[in-house]
Protein backbone atom coordinates (compact mmCIF):
# COMPACT_ATOMS: atom_id res chain seq x y z
CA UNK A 1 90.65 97.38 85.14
CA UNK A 2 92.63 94.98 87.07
CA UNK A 3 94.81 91.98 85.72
CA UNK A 4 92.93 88.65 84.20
CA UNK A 5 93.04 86.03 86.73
CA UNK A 6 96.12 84.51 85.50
CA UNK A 7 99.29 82.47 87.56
CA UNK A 8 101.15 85.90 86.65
CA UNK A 9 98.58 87.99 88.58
CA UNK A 10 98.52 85.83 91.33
CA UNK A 11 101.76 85.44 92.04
CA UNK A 12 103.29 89.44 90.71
CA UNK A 13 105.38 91.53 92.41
CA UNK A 14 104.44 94.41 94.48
CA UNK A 15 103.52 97.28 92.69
CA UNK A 16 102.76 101.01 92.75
CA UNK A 17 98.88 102.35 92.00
CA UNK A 18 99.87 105.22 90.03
CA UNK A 19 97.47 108.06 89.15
CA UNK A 20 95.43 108.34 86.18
CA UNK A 21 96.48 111.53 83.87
CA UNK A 22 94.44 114.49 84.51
CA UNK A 23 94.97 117.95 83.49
CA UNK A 24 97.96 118.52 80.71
CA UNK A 25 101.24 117.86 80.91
CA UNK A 26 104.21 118.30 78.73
CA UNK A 27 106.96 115.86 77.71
CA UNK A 28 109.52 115.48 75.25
CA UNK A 29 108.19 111.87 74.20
CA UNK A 30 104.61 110.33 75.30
CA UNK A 31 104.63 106.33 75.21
CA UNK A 32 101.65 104.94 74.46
CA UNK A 33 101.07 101.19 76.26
CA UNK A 34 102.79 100.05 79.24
CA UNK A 35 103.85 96.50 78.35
CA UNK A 36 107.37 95.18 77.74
CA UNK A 37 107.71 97.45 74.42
CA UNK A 38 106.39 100.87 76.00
CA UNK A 39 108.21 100.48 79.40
CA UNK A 40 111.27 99.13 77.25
CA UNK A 41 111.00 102.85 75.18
CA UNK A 42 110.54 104.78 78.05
CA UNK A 43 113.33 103.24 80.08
CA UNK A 44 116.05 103.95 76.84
CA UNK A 45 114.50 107.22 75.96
CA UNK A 46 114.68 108.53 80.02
CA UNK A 47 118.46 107.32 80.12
CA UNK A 48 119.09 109.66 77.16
CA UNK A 49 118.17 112.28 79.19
CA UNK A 50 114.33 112.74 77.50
CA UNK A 51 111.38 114.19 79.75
CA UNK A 52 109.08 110.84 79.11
CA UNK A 53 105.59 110.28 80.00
CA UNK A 54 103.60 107.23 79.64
CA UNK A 55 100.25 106.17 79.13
CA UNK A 56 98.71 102.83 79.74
CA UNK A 57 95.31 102.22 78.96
CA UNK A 58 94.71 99.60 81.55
CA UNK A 59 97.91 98.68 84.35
CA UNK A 60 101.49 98.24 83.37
CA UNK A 61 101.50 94.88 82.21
CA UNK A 62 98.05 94.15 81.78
CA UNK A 63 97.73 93.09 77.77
CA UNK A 64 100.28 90.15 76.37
CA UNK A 65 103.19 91.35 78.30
CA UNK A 66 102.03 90.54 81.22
CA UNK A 67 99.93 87.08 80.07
CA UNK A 68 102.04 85.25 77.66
CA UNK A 69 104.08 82.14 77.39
CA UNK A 70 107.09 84.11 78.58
CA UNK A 71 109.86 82.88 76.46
CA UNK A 72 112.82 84.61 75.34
CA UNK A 73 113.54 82.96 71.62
CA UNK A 74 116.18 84.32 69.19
CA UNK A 75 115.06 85.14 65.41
CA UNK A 76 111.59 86.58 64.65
CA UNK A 77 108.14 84.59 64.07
CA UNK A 78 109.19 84.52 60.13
CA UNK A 79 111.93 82.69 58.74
CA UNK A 80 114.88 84.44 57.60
CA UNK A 81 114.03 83.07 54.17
CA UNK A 82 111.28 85.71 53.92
CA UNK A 83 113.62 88.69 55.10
CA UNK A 84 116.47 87.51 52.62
CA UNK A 85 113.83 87.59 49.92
CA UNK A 86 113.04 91.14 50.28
CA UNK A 87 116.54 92.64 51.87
CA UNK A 88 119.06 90.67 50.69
CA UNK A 89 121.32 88.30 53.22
CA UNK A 90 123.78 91.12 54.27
CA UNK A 91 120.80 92.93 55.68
CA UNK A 92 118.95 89.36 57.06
CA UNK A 93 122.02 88.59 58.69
CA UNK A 94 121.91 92.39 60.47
CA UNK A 95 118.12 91.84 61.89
CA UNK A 96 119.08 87.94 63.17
CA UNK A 97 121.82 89.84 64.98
CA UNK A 98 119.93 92.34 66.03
CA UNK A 99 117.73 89.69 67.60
CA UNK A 100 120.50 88.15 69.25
CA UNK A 101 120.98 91.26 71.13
CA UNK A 102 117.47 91.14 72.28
CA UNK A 103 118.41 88.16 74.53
CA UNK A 104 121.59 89.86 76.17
CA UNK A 105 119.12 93.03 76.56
CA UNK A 106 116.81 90.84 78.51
CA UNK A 107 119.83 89.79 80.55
CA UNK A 108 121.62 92.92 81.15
CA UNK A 109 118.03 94.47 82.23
CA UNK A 110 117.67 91.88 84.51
CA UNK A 111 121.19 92.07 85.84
CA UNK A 112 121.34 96.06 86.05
CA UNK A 113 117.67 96.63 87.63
CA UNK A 114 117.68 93.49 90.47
CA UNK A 115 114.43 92.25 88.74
CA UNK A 116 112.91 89.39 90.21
CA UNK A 117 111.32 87.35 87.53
CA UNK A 118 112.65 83.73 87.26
CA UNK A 119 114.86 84.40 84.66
CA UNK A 120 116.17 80.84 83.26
CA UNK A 121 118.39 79.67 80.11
CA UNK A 122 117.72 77.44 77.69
CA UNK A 123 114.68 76.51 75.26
CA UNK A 124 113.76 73.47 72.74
CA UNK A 125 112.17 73.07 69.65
CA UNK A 126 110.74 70.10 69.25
CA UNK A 127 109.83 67.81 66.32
CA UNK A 128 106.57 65.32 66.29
CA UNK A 129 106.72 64.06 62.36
CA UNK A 130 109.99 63.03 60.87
CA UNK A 131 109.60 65.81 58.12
CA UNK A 132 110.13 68.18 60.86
CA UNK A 133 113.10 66.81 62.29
CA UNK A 134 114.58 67.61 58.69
CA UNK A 135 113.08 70.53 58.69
CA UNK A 136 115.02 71.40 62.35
CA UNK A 137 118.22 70.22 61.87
CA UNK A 138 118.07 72.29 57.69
CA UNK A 139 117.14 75.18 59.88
CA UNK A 140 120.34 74.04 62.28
CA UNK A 141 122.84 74.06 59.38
CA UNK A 142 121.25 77.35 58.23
CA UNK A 143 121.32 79.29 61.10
CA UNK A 144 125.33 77.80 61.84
CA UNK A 145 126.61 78.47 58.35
CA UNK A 146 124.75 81.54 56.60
CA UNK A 147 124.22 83.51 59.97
CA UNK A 148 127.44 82.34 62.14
CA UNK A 149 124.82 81.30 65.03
CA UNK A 150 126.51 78.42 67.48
CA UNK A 151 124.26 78.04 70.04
CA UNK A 152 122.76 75.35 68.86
CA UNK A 153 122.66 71.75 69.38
CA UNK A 154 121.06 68.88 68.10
CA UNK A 155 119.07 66.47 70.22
CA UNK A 156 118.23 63.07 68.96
CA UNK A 157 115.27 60.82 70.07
CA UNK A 158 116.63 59.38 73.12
CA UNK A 159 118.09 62.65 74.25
CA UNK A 160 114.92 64.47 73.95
CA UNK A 161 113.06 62.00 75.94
CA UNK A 162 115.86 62.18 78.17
CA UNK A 163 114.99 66.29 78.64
CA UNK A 164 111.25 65.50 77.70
CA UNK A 165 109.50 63.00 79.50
CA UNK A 166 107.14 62.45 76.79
CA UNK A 167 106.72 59.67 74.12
CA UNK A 168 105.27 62.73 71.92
CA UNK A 169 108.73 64.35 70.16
CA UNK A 170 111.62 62.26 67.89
CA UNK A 171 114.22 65.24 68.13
CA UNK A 172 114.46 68.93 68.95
CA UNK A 173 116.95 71.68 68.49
CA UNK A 174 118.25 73.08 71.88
CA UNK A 175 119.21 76.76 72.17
CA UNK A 176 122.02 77.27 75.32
CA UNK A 177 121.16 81.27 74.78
CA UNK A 178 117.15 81.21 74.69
CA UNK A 179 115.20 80.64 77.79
CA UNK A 180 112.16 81.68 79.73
CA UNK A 181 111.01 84.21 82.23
CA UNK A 182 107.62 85.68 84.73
CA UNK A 183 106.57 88.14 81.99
CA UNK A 184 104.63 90.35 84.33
CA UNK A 185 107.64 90.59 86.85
CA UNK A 186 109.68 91.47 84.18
CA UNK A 187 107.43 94.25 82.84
CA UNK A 188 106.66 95.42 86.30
CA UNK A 189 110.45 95.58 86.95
CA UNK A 190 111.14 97.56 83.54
CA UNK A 191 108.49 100.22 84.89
CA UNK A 192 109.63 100.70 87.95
CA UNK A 193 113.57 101.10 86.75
CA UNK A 194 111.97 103.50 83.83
CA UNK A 195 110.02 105.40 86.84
CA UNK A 196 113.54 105.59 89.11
CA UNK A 197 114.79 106.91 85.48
CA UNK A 198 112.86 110.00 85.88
CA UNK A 199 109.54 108.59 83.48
CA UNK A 200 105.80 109.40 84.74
CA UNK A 201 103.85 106.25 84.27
CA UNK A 202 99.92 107.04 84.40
CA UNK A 203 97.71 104.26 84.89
CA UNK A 204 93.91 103.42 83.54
CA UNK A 205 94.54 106.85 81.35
CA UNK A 206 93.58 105.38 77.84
CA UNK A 207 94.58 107.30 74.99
CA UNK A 208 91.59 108.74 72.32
CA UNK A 209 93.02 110.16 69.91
CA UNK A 210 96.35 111.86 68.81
CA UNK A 211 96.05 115.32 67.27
CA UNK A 212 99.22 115.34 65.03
CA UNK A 213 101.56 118.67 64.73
CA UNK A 214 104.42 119.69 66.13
CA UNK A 215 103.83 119.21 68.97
CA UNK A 216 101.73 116.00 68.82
CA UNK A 217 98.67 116.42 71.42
CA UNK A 218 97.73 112.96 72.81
CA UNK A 219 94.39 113.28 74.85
CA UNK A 220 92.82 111.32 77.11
CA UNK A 221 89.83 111.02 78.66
CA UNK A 222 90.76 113.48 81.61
CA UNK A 223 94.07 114.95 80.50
CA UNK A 224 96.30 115.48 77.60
CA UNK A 225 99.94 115.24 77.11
CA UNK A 226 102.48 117.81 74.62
CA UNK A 227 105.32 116.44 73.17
CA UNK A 228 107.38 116.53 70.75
CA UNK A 229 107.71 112.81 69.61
CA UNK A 230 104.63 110.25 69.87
CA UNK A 231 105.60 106.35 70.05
CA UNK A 232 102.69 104.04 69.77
CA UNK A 233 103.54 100.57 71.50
CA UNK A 234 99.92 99.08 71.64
CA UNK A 235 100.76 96.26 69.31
CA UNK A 236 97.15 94.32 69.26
CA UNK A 237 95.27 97.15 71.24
CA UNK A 238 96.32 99.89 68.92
CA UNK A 239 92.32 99.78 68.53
CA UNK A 240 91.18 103.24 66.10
CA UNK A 241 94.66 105.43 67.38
CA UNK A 242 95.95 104.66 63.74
CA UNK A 243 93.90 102.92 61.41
CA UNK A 244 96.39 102.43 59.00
CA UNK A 245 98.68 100.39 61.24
CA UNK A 246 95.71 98.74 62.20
CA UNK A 247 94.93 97.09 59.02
CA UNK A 248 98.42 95.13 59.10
CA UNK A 249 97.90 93.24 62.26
CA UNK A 250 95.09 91.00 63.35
CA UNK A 251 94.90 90.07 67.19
CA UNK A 252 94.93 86.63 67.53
CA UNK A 253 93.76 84.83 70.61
CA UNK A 254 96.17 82.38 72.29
CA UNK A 255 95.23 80.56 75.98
CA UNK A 256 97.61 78.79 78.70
CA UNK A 257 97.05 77.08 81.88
CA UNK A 258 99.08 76.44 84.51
CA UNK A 259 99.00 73.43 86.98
CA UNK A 260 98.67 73.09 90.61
CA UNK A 261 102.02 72.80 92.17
CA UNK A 262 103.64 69.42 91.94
CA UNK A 263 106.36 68.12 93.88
CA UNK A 264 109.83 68.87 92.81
CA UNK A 265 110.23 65.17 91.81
CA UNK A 266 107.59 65.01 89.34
CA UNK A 267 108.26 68.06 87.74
CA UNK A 268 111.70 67.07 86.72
CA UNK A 269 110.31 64.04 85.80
CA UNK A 270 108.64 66.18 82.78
CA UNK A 271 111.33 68.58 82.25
CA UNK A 272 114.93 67.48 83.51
CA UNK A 273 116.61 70.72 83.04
CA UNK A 274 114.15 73.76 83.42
CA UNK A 275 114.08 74.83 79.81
CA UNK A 276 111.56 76.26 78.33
CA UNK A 277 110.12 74.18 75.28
CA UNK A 278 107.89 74.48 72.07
CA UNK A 279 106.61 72.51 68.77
CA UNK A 280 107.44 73.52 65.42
CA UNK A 281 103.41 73.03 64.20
CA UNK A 282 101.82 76.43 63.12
CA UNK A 283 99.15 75.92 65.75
CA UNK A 284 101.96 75.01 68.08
CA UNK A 285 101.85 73.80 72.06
CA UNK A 286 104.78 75.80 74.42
CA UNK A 287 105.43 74.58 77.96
CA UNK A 288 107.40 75.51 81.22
CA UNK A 289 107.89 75.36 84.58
CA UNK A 290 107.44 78.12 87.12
CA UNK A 291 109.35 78.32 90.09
CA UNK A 292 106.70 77.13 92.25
CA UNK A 293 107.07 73.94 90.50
CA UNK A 294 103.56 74.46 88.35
CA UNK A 295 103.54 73.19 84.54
CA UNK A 296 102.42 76.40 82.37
CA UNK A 297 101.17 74.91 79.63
CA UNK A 298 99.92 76.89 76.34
CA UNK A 299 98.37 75.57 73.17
CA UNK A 300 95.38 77.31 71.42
CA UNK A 301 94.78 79.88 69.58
CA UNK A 302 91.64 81.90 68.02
CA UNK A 303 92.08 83.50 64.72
CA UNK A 304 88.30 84.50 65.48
CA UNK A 305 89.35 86.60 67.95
CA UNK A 306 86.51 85.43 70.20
CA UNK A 307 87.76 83.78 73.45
CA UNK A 308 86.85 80.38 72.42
CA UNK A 309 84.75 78.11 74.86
CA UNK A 310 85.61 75.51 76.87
CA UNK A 311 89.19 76.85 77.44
CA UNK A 312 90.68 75.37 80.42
CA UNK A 313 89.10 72.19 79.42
CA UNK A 314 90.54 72.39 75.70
CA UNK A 315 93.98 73.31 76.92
CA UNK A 316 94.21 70.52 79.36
CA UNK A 317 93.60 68.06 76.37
CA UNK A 318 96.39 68.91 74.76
CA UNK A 319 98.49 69.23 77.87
CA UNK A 320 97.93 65.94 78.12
CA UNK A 321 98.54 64.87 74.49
CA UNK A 322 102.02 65.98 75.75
CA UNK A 323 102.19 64.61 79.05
CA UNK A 324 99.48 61.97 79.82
CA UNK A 325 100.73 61.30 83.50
CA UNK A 326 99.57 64.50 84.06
CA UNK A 327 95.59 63.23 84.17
CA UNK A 328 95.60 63.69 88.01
CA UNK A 329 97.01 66.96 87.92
CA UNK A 330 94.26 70.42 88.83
CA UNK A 331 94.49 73.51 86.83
CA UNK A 332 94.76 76.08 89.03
CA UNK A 333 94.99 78.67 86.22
CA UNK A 334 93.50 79.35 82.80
CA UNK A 335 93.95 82.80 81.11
CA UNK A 336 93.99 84.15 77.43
CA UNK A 337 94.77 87.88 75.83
CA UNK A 338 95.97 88.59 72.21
CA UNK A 339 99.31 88.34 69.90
CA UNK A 340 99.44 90.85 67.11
CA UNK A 341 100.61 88.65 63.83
CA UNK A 342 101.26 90.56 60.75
CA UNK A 343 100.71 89.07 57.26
CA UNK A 344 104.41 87.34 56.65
CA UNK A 345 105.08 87.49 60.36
CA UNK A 346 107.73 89.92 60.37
CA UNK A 347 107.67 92.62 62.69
CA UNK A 348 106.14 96.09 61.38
CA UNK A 349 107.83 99.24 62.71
CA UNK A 350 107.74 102.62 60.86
CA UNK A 351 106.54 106.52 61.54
CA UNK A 352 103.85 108.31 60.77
CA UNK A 353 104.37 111.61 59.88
CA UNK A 354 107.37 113.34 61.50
CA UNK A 355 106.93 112.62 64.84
CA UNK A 356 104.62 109.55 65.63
CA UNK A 357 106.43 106.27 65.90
CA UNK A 358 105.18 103.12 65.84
CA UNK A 359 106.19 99.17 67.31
CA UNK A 360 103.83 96.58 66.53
CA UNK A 361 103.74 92.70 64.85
CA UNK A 362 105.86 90.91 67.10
CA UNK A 363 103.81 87.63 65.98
CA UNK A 364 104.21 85.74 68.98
CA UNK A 365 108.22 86.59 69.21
CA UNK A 366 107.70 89.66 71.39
CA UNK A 367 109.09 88.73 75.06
CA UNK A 368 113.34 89.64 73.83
CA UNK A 369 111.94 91.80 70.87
CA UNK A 370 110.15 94.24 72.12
CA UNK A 371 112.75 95.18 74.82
CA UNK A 372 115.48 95.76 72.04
CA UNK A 373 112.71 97.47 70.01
CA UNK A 374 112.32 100.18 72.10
CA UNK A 375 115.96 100.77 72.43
CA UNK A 376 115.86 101.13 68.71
CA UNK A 377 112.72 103.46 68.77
CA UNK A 378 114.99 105.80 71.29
CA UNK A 379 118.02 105.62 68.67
CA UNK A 380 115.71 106.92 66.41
CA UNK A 381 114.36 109.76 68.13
CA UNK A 382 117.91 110.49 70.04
CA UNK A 383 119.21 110.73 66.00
CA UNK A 384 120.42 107.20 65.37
CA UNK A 385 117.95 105.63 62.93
CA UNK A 386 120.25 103.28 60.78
CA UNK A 387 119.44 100.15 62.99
CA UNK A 388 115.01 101.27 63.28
CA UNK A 389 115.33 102.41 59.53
CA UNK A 390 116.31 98.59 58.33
CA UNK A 391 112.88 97.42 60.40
CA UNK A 392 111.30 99.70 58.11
CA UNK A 393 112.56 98.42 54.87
CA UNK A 394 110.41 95.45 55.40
CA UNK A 395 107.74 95.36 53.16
CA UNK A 396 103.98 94.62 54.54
CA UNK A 397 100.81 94.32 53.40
CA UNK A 398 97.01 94.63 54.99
CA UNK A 399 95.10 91.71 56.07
CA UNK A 400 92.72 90.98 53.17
CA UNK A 401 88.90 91.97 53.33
CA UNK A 402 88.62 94.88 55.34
CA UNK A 403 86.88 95.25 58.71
CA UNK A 404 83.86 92.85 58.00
CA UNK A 405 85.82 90.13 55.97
CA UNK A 406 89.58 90.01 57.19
CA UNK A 407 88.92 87.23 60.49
CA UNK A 408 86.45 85.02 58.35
CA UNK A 409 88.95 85.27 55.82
CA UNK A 410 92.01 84.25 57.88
CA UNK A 411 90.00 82.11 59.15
CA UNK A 412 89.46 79.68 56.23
CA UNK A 413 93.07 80.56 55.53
CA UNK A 414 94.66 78.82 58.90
CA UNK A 415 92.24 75.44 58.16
CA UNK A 416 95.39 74.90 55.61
CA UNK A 417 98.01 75.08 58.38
CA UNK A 418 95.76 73.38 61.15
CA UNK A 419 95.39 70.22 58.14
CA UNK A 420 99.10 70.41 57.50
CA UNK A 421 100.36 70.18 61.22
CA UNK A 422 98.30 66.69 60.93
CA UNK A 423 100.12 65.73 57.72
């Protein structure tokens, strides 16, 4: 299956067609999913000196690695509140650092592999009601005094229309360290540095089912892989592979477009530095700007899990909430693909067994985390588990009402947040 018709597919790097898996083949790891998290694995486990062979389903980059907003934030998708509450600070402040290491990781990638995927520094939160510009600069003195973060700086209303040409926000929190890449160049260039690491990638080679043991057997359709250590990196396509897992994330649709390409003028006339910028509502609106001078523009989300309709159209409204001069403006693009949110948003890694791994519940924070999450997943198996072991510490719990109930459920539970963000 090739890529959705998305401004990252259009406009991706060259890449390999690599074989699909047939016959067996042994390894010392299997990866399951080629996105950021997989290739990420792969890549730290083959520098350890592991035989690695990975699996993808579809093509490297084809699920939300390769289709999402593409920026790099600091912190995870919950508030450090709810990891304090069930680890204590001394541990809270460990996984903030931990994420601040996700952002070099992103950098030194970058750096060490030559990828091409306009990489850029610096990223806004933004507040619309004057409750959230309390709510920012609390978070602010939080982040600066309890976890030693100083990054940050404060912009008030004339700054951030001075950064924002929009009459929408009345202050936002900039972040010199977070910014904003191409997330399918990136996870194109983190296969092809894990392939020159010694890793066989096979394409369009979609996993059924794991027969656990030692050695796992992972089959396929046409093949099947031995190994000794499993590590399932599917995050919202995990599908029936682990049922368990499966009950603590629910795949929630999210939908961008991205502009025709506007003159280099007018873009900076929406963004005067090219940072990469989002809203503090729950059903929140992220912008940036490609190279190629487009607006990429993001804003919806289905907790159905049905693409919704109307979906360039729907976007483009509230594109233009943000940036009404833009009413002239063609979409040239308009994709969606799936996020896999746990219950308190905190990211869910554990094992299963002895052998079987698992990364999943990124929650929308994925583009830095995954990358440093699959350098802890090769700690682990290499022998190291202190830093993966703390992930697992947090506590989660299944999405209420089973297969038939949990969406309409979560539905009728987000009408709360959706009536709030009005408030």
């Amino acid at each position: 299956m090739t890529h959705t018709n998305s401004y990252y597919a259009a406009s991706a790097n060259p890449a390999p067609l690599r074989e699909t898996l047939r016959g067996g083949v042994v390894a010392d790891v299997c990866v399951i999913g080629g996105g950021i998290a997989g290739c990420s694995t792969a890549l730290h486990l083959a520098e350890r000196g592991y035989r690695v062979v990975l699996l993808e389903g579809q093509q490297v980059g084809w699920g939300a690695s390769g289709r999402s907003g593409g920026q790099i934030i600091f912190g995870y998708s919950c508030s450090q509140e709810v990891l304090e509450s069930q680890l204590g600070l001394a541990k809270a402040r460990q996984l903030f650092d931990i994420s601040i290491e996700a952002l070099e990781l992103v950098r030194d990638r970058v750096r060490r592999h030559a990828i091409d995927c306009d990489l850029h520094w610096g990223h806004v939160h933004t507040a619309i009601k004057h409750r959230q510009v309390d709510e920012l600069k609390g978070w602010q003195e939080e982040l600066e005094t309890q976890y030693r973060y100083g990054s940050l700086r404060w912009l008030d209303q004339e700054a951030t229309r001075e950064l924002i040409g929009s009459e929408r926000y009345i202050g936002a929190l900039y972040d010199s360290r977070s910014g904003h890449l191409h997330t399918l160049n990136y996870t194109l260039g983190l296969a092809a540095a894990a392939e020159a690491a010694g890793v066989q990638i096979y394409e369009n080679s979609a996993v059924i089912r794991i027969d656990h043991g030692d050695p796992a057997i992972v089959v396929t359709d046409a093949g099947q892989v031995r190994a000794t250590h499993v590590a399932l990196c599917c995050n919202a396509y995990i599908g029936a592979l682990s049922p368990i897992q499966r009950k603590r994330i629910m795949p929630v649709g999210t939908y961008i477009v991205a502009t025709e390409p506007m003159d280099e003028q007018r873009t900076r006339a929406l963004l005067s530095q090219n940072v990469a910028v989002s809203d503090v509502n729950f059903v929140l609106d992220y912008f940036r700007l490609s190279d190629d001078h487009r607006l990429l523009f993001g804003g919806r989300v289905s907790y159905s899990g049905r693409d919704a309709l109307n979906t360039t159209k729907a976007t483009r409204a509230r594109m233009l909430k943000v940036f009404p001069q833009l009413s002239g403006v063609g979409i040239d693009y308009a994709w969606g693909g799936y996020v896999d949110i746990t219950m308190n948003r905190a990211p869910d890694f554990g094992r299963i067994g002895l052998n079987v791994y698992y990364l999943q519940g990124f929650s929308g924070h994925g583009i830095a985390l995954t990358g440093l999450a699959g350098k802890l997943l090769a700690e682990a198996i290499g022998g190291e588990a202190e830093r993966f072991d703390l992930f697992t510490e947090i506590k989660h719990r299944d999405f209420p009402g089973g297969p038939a109930l949990r969406t309409p459920l979560l539905v009728l539970a987000m009408l709360w947040f959706r009536i709030r963000d009005l408030l």
